[in-house]
C-alpha atoms as a PDB file:
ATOM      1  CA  UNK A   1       0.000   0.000   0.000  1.00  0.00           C
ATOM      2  CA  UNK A   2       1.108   3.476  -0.930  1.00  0.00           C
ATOM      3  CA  UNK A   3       1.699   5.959   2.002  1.00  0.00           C
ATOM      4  CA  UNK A   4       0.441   9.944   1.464  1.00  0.00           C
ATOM      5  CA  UNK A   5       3.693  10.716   1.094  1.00  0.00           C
ATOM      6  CA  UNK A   6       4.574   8.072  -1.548  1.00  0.00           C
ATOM      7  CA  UNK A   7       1.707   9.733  -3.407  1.00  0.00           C
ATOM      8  CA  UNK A   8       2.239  13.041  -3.273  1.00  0.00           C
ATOM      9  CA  UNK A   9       5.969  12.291  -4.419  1.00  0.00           C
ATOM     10  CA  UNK A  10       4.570  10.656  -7.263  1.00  0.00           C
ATOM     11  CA  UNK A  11       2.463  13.565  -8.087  1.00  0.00           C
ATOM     12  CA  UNK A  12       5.132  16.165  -8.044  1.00  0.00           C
ATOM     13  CA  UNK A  13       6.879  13.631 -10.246  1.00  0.00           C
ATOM     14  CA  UNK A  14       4.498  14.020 -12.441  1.00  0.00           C
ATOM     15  CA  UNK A  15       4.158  17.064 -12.796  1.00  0.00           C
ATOM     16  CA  UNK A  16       8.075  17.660 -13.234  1.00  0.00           C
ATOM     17  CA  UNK A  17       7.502  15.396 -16.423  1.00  0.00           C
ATOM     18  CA  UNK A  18       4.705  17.602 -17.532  1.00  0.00           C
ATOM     19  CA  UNK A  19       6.831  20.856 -17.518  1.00  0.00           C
ATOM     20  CA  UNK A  20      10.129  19.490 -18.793  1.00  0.00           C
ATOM     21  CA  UNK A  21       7.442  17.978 -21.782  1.00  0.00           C
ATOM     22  CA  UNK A  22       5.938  21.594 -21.996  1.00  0.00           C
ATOM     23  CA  UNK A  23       9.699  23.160 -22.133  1.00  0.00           C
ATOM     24  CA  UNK A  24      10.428  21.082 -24.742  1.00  0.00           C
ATOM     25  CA  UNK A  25       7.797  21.654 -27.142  1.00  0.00           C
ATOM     26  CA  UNK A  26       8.391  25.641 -26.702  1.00  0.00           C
ATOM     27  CA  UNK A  27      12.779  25.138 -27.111  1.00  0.00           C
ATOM     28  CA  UNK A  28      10.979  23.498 -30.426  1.00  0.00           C
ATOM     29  CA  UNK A  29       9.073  26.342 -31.388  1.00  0.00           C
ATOM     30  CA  UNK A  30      11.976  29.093 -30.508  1.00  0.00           C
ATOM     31  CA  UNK A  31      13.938  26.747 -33.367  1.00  0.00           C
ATOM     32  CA  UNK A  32      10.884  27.263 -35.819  1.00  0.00           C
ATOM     33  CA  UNK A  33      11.343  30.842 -35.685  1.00  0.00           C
ATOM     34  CA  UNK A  34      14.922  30.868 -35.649  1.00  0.00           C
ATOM     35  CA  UNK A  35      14.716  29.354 -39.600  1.00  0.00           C
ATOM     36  CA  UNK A  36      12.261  31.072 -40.144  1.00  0.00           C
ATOM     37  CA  UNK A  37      14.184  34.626 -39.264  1.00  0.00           C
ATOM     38  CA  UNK A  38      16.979  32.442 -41.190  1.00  0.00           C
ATOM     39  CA  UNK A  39      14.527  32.816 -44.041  1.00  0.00           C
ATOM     40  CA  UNK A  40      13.944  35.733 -43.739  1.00  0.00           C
ATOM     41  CA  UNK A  41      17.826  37.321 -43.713  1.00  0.00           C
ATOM     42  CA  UNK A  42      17.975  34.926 -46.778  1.00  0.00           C
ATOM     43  CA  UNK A  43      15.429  36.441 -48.408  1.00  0.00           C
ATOM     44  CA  UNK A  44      16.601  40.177 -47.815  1.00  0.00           C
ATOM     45  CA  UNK A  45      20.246  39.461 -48.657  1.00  0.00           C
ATOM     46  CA  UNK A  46      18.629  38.140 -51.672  1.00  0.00           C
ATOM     47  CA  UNK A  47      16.486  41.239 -52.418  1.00  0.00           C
ATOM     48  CA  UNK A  48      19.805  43.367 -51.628  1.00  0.00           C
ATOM     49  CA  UNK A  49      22.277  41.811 -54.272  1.00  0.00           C
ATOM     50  CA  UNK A  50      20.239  40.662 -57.175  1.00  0.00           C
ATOM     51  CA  UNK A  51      19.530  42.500 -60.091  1.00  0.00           C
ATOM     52  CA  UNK A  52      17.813  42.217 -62.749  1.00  0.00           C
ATOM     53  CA  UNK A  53      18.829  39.715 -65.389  1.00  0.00           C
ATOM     54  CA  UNK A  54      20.386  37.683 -63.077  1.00  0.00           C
ATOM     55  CA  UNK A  55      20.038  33.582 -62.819  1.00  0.00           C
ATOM     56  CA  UNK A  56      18.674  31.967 -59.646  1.00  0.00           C
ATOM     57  CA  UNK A  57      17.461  28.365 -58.918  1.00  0.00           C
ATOM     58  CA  UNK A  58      14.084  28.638 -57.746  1.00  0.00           C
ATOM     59  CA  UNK A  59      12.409  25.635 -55.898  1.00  0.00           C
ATOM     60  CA  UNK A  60       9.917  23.666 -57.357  1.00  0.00           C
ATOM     61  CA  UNK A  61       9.564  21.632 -53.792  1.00  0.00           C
ATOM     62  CA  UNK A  62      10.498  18.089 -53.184  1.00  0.00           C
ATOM     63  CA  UNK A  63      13.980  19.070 -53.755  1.00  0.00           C
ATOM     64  CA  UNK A  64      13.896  20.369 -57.164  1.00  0.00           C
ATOM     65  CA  UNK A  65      14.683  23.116 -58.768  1.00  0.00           C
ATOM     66  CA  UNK A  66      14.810  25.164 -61.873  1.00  0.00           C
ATOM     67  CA  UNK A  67      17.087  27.812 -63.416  1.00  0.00           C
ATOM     68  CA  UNK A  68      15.584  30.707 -63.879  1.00  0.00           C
ATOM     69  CA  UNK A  69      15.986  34.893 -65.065  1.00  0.00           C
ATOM     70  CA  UNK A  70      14.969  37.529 -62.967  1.00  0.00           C
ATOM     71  CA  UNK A  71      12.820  39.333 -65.336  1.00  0.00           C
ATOM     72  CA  UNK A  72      12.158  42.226 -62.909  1.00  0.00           C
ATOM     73  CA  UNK A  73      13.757  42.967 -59.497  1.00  0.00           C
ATOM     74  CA  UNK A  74      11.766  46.446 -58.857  1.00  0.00           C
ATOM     75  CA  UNK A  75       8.914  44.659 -58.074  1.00  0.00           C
ATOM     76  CA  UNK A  76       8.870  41.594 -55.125  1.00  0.00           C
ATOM     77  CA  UNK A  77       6.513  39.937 -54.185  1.00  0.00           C
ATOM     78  CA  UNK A  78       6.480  39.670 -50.261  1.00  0.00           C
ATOM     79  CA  UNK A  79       3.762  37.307 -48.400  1.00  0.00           C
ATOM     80  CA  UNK A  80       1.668  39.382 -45.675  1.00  0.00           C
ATOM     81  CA  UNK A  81       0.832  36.025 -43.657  1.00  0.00           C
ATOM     82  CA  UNK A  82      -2.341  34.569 -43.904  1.00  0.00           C
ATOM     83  CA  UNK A  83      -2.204  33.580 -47.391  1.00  0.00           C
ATOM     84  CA  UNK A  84      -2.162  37.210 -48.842  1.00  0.00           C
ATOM     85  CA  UNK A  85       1.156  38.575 -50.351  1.00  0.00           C
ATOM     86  CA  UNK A  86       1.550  41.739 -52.250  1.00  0.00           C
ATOM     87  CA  UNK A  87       4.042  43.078 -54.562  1.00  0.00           C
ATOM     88  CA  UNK A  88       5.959  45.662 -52.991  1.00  0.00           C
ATOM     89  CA  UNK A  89       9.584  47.833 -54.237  1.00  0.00           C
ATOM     90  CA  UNK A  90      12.579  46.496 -53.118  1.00  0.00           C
ATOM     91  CA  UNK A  91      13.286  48.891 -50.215  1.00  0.00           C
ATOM     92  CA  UNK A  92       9.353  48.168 -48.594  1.00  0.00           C
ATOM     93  CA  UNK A  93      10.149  44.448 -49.260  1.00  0.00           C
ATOM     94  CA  UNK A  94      13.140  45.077 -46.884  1.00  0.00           C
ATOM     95  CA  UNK A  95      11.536  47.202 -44.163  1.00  0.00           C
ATOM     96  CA  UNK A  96       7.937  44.243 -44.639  1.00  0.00           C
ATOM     97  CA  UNK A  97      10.410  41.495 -44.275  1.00  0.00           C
ATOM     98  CA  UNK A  98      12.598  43.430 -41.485  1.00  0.00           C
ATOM     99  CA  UNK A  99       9.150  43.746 -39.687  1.00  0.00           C
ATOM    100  CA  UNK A 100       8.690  40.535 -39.947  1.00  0.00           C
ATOM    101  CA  UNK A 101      12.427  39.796 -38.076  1.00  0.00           C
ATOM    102  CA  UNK A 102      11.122  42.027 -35.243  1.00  0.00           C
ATOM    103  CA  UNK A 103       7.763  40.111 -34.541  1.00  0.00           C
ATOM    104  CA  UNK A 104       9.692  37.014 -34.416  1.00  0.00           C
ATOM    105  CA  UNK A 105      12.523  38.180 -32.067  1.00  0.00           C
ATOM    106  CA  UNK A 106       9.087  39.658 -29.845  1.00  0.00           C
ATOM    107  CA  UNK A 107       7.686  36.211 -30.402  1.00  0.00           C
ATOM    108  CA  UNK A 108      11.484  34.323 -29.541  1.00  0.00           C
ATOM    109  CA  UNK A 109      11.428  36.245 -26.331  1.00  0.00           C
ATOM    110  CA  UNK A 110       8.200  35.797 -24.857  1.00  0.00           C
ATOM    111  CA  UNK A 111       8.689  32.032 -25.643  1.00  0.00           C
ATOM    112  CA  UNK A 112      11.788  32.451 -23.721  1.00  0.00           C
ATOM    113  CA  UNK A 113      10.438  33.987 -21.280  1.00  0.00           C
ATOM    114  CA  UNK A 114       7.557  31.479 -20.575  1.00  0.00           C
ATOM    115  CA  UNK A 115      10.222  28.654 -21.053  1.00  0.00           C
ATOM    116  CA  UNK A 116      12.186  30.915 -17.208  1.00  0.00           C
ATOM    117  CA  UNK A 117       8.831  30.957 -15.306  1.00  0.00           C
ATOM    118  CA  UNK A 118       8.497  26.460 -16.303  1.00  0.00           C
ATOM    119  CA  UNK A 119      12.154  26.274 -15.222  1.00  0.00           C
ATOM    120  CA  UNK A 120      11.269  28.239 -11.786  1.00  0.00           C
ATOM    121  CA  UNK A 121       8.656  26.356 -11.190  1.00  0.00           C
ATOM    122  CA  UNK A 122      10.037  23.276 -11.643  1.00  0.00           C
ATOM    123  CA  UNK A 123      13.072  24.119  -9.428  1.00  0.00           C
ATOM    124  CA  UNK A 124       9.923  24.875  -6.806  1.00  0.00           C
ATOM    125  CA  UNK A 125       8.400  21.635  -7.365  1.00  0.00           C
ATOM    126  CA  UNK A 126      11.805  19.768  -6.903  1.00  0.00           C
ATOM    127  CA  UNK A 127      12.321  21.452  -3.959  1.00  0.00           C
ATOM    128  CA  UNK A 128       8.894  20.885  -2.356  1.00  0.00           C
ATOM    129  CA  UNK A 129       9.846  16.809  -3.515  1.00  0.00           C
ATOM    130  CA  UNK A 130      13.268  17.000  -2.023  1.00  0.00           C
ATOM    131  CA  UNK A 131      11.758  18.603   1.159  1.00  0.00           C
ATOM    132  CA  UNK A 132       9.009  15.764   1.566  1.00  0.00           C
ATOM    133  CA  UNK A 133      11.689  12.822   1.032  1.00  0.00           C
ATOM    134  CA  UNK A 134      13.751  14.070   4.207  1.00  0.00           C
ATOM    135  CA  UNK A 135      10.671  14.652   6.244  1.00  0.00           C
ATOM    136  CA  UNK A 136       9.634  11.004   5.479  1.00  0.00           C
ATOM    137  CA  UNK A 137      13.359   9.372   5.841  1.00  0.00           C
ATOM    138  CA  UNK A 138      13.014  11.186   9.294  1.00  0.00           C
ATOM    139  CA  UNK A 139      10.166   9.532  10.201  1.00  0.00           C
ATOM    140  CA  UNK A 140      10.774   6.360   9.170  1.00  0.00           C
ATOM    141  CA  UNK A 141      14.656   6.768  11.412  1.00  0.00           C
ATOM    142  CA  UNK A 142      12.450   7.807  13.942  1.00  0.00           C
ATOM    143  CA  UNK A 143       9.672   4.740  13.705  1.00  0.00           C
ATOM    144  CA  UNK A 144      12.779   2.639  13.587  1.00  0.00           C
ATOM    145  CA  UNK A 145      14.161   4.013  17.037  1.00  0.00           C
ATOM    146  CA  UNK A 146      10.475   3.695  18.801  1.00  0.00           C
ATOM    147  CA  UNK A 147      11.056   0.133  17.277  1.00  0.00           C
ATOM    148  CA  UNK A 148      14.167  -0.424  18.254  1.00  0.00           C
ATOM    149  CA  UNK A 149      13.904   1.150  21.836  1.00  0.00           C
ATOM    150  CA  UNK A 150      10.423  -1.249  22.458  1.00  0.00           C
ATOM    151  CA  UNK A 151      12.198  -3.855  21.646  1.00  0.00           C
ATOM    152  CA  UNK A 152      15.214  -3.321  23.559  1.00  0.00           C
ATOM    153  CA  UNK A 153      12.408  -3.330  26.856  1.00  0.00           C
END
C-alpha cells in the first residue's frame, strides 16, 4: 500500500515530467522561428544583391529546382501572412520582411520567457519533492528508534 507521502511524491513527479514535456515543445518552437528569421535574412540578402537579369534556382519543392531569369527585381513579391502577399519595391520588401524579423525576435522572447517561469517552477516543485523525502526518511529513522527502543524493553 502506498503511504500519502509516496503519493504526493509521485504527483510532483508528475508534474516535473509535464513541464520538462511543456519546455520542450516551446525550445521546439523558438527553433521554428529561428529558420524562419533564417529565411527571412535569406530572403533580404537576396532582395539586396540581385539584379535584374540575373540567374537563380528557384524551388519547385520536393527538392527540385529550376534555373531561372529575374525578369524584374523592382517589383517583389512579399507574403503578408495569412495567405495574402503583395508586390511591394525592393526597399518596402526590406523594411515588410525586417518587420517581420522584429515580430519574431518579440515572439522568440516571450517564448523564452515562458520557457524561465516552467524552469522556476520546476526548481519549486523539486524542492517541495526533495523537502518531503527528508521529512519522510526522518520519520521512518524515527519509527525505527520507537522500534528499536520497544524492543530493547
Amino acid at each position: 500500500m502506498m503511504g500519502g507521502g509516496q503519493q504526493q511524491l509521485q504527483q510532483l513527479s508528475q508534474e516535473l515530467e509535464e513541464i520538462d514535456l511543456e519546455i520542450e515543445e516551446k525550445e521546439e518552437e523558438i527553433a521554428e522561428f529561428q529558420e524562419e528569421k533564417s529565411g527571412v535574412d535569406d530572403a533580404i540578402e537576396a532582395i539586396n544583391t540581385l539584379e535584374s537579369g540575373d540567374t537563380v534556382q528557384v524551388p519547385l519543392g520536393g527538392g527540385a529546382y529550376v534555373r531561372a531569369e529575374i525578369e524584374d527585381m523592382d517589383e517583389i513579391i512579399v507574403g503578408l501572412g495569412g495567405g495574402y502577399a503583395a508586390e511591394q519595391e525592393g526597399d518596402d520588401a526590406v523594411d515588410a520582411l525586417e518587420s517581420r524579423k522584429d515580430l519574431l525576435d518579440d515572439r522568440i522572447s516571450e517564448v523564452r520567457s515562458e520557457i524561465s517561469d516552467l524552469e522556476e517552477e520546476s526548481a519549486e516543485i523539486e524542492q517541495r519533492a526533495q523537502q518531503m523525502q527528508q521529512q519522510m526518511q526522518q520519520q521512518q529513522m524515527q519509527q525505527m528508534q520507537q522500534q528499536g527502543e520497544e524492543g530493547g524493553q
